[in-house]
N, C-alpha and C. Protein backbone atom coordinates (compact mmCIF):
# COMPACT_ATOMS: atom_id res chain seq x y z
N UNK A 1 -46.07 33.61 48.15
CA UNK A 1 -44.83 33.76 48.89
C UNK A 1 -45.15 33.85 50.38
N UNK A 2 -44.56 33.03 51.00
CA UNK A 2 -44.97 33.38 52.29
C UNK A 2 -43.97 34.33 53.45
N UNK A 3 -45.06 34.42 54.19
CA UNK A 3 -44.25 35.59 55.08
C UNK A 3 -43.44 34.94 56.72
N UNK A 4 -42.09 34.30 56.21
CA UNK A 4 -41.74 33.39 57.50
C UNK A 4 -41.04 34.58 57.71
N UNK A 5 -40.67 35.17 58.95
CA UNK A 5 -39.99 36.03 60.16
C UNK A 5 -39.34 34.97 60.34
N UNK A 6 -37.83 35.45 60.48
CA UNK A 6 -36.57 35.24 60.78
C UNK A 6 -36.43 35.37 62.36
N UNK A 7 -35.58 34.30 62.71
CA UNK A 7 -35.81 33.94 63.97
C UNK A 7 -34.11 35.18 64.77
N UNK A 8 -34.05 35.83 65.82
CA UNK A 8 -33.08 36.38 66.51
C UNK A 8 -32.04 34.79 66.86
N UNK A 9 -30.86 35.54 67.03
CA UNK A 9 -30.19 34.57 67.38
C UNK A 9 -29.87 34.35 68.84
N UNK A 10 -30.00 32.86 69.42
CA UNK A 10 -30.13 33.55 71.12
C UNK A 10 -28.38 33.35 71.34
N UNK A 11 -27.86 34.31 72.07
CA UNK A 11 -26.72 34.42 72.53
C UNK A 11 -26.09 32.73 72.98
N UNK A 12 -26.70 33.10 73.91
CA UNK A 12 -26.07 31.84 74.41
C UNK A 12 -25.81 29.66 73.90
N UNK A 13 -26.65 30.21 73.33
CA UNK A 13 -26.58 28.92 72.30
C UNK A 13 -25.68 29.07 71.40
N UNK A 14 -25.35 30.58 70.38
CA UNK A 14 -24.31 30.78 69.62
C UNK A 14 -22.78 30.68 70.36
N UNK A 15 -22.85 31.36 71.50
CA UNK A 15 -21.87 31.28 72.36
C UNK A 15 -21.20 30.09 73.00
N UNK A 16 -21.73 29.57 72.92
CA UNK A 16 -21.48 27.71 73.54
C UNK A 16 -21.26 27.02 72.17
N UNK A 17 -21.55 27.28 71.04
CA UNK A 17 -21.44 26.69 69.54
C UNK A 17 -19.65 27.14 69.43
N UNK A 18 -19.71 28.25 69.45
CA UNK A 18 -18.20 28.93 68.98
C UNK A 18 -17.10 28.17 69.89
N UNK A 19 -17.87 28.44 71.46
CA UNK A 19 -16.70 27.93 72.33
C UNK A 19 -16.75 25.98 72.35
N UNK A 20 -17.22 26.11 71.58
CA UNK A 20 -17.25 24.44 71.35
C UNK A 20 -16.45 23.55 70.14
N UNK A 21 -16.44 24.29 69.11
CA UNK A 21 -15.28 24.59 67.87
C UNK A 21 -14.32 24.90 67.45
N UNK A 22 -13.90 25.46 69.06
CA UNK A 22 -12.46 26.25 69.47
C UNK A 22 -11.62 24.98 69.91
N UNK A 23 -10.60 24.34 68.93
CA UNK A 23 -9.79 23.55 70.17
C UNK A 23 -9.16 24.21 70.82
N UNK A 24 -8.81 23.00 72.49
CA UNK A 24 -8.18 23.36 73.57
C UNK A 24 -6.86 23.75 73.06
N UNK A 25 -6.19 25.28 73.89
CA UNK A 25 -4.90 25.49 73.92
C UNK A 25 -5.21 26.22 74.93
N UNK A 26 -3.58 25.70 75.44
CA UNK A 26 -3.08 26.58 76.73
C UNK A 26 -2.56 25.24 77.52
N UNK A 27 -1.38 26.32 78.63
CA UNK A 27 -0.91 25.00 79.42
C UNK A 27 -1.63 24.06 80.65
N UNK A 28 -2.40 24.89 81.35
CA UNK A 28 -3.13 24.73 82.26
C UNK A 28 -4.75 24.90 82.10
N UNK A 29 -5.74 24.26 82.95
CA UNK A 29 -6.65 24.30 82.77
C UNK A 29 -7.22 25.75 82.87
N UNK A 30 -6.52 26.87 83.73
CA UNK A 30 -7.18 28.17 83.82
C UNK A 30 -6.86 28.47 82.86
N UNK A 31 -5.76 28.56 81.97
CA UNK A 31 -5.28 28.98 80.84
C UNK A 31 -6.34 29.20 79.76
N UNK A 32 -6.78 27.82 79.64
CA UNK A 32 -8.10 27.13 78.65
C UNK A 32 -9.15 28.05 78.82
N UNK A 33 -9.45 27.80 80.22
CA UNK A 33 -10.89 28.38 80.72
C UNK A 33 -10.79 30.09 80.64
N UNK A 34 -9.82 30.68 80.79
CA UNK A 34 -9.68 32.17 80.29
C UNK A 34 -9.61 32.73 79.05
N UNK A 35 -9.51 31.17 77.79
CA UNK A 35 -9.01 31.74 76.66
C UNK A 35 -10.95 31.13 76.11
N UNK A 36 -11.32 30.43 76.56
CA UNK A 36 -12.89 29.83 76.22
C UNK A 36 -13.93 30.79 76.84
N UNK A 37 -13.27 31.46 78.09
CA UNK A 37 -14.28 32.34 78.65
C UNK A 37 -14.52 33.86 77.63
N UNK A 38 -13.34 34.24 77.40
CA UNK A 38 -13.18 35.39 76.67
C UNK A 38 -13.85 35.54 75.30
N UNK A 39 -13.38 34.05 74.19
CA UNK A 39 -14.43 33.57 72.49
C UNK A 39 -15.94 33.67 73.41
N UNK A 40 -16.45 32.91 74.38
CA UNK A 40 -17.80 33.17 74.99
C UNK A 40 -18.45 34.22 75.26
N UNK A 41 -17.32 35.05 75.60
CA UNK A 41 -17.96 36.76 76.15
C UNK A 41 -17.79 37.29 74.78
N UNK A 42 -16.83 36.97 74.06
CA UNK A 42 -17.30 37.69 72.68
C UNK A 42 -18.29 37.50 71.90
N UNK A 43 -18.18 36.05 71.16
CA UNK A 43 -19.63 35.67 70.53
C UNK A 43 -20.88 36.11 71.30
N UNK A 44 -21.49 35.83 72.94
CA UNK A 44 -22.47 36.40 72.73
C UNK A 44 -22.50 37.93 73.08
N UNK A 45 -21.86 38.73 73.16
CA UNK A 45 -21.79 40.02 72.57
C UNK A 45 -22.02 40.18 70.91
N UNK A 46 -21.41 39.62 70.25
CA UNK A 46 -21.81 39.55 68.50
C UNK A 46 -23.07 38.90 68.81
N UNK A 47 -23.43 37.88 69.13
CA UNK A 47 -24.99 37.76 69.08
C UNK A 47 -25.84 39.10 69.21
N UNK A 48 -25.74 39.28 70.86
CA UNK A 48 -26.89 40.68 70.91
C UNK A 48 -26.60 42.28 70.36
N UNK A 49 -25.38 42.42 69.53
CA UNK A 49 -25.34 43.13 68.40
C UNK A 49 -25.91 43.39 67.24
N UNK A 50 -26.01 41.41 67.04
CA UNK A 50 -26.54 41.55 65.73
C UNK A 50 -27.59 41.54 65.56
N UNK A 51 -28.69 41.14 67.03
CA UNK A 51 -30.24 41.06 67.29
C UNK A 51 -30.64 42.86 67.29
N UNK A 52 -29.80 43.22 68.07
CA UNK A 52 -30.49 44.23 67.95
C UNK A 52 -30.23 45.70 66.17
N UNK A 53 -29.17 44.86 65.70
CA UNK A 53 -29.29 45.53 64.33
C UNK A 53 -30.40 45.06 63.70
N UNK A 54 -30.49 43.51 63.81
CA UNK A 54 -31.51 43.33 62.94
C UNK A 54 -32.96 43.79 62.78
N UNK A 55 -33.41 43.89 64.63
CA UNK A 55 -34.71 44.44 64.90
C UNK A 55 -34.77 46.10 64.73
N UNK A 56 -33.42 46.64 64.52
CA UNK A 56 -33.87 48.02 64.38
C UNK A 56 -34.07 48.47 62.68
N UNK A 57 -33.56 47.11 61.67
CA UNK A 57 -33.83 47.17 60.31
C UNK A 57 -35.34 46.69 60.36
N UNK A 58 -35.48 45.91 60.62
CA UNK A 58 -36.87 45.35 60.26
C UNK A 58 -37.86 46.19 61.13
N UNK A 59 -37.46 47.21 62.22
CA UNK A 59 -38.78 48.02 62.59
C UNK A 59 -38.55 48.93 61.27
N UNK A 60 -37.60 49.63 60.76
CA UNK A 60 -37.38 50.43 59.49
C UNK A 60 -38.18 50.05 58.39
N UNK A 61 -37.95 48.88 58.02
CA UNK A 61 -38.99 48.45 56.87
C UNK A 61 -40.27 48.14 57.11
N UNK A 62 -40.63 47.94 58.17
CA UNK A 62 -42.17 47.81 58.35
C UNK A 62 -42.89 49.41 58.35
N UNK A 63 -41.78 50.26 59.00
CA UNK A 63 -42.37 51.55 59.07
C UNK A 63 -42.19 52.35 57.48
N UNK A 64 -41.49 51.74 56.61
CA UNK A 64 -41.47 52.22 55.10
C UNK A 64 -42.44 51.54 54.90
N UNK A 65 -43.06 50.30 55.00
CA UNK A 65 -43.77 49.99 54.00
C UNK A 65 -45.29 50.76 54.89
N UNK A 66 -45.54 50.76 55.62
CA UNK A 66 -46.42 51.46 56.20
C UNK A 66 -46.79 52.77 55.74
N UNK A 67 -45.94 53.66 55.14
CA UNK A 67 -45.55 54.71 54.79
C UNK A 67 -46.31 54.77 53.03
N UNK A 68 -45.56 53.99 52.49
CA UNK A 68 -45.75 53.18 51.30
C UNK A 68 -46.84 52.45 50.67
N UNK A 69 -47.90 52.07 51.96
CA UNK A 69 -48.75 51.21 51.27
C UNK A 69 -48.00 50.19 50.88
N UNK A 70 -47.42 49.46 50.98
CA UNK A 70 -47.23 48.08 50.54
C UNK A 70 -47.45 47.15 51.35
């Protein structure tokens, strides 16, 4: 079995994915750009949420199995 480590997700690449999948609405172009800026500031906020849940599970299990012998 091998041991591949899971890659973090980088914000900004997720963030530009979401706001890219979003069709345009709104009447005006600021309209757009306030409603694309905002899915952007959210997703990569959920990105570096979820990086840093993930790295604080996986320091957890390395420090159980350390613990553990395994």
């Amino acid at each position: 079995m091998s041991k591949e480590k899971h890659k973090l997700i980088d914000p900004n690449e997720f963030a530009l994915a979401v706001i890219s999948s979003i069709p345009l609405k709104g009447d005006s172009p600021e309209t757009i750009a306030e409603e694309k800026l905002n899915y952007y500031l959210a997703a990569y906020e959920k990105a570096l949420e979820f990086n840093d849940s993930y790295k604080k599970n996986e320091n957890l299990l390395e420090r159980y199995k350390r613990l553990n012998n395994i």
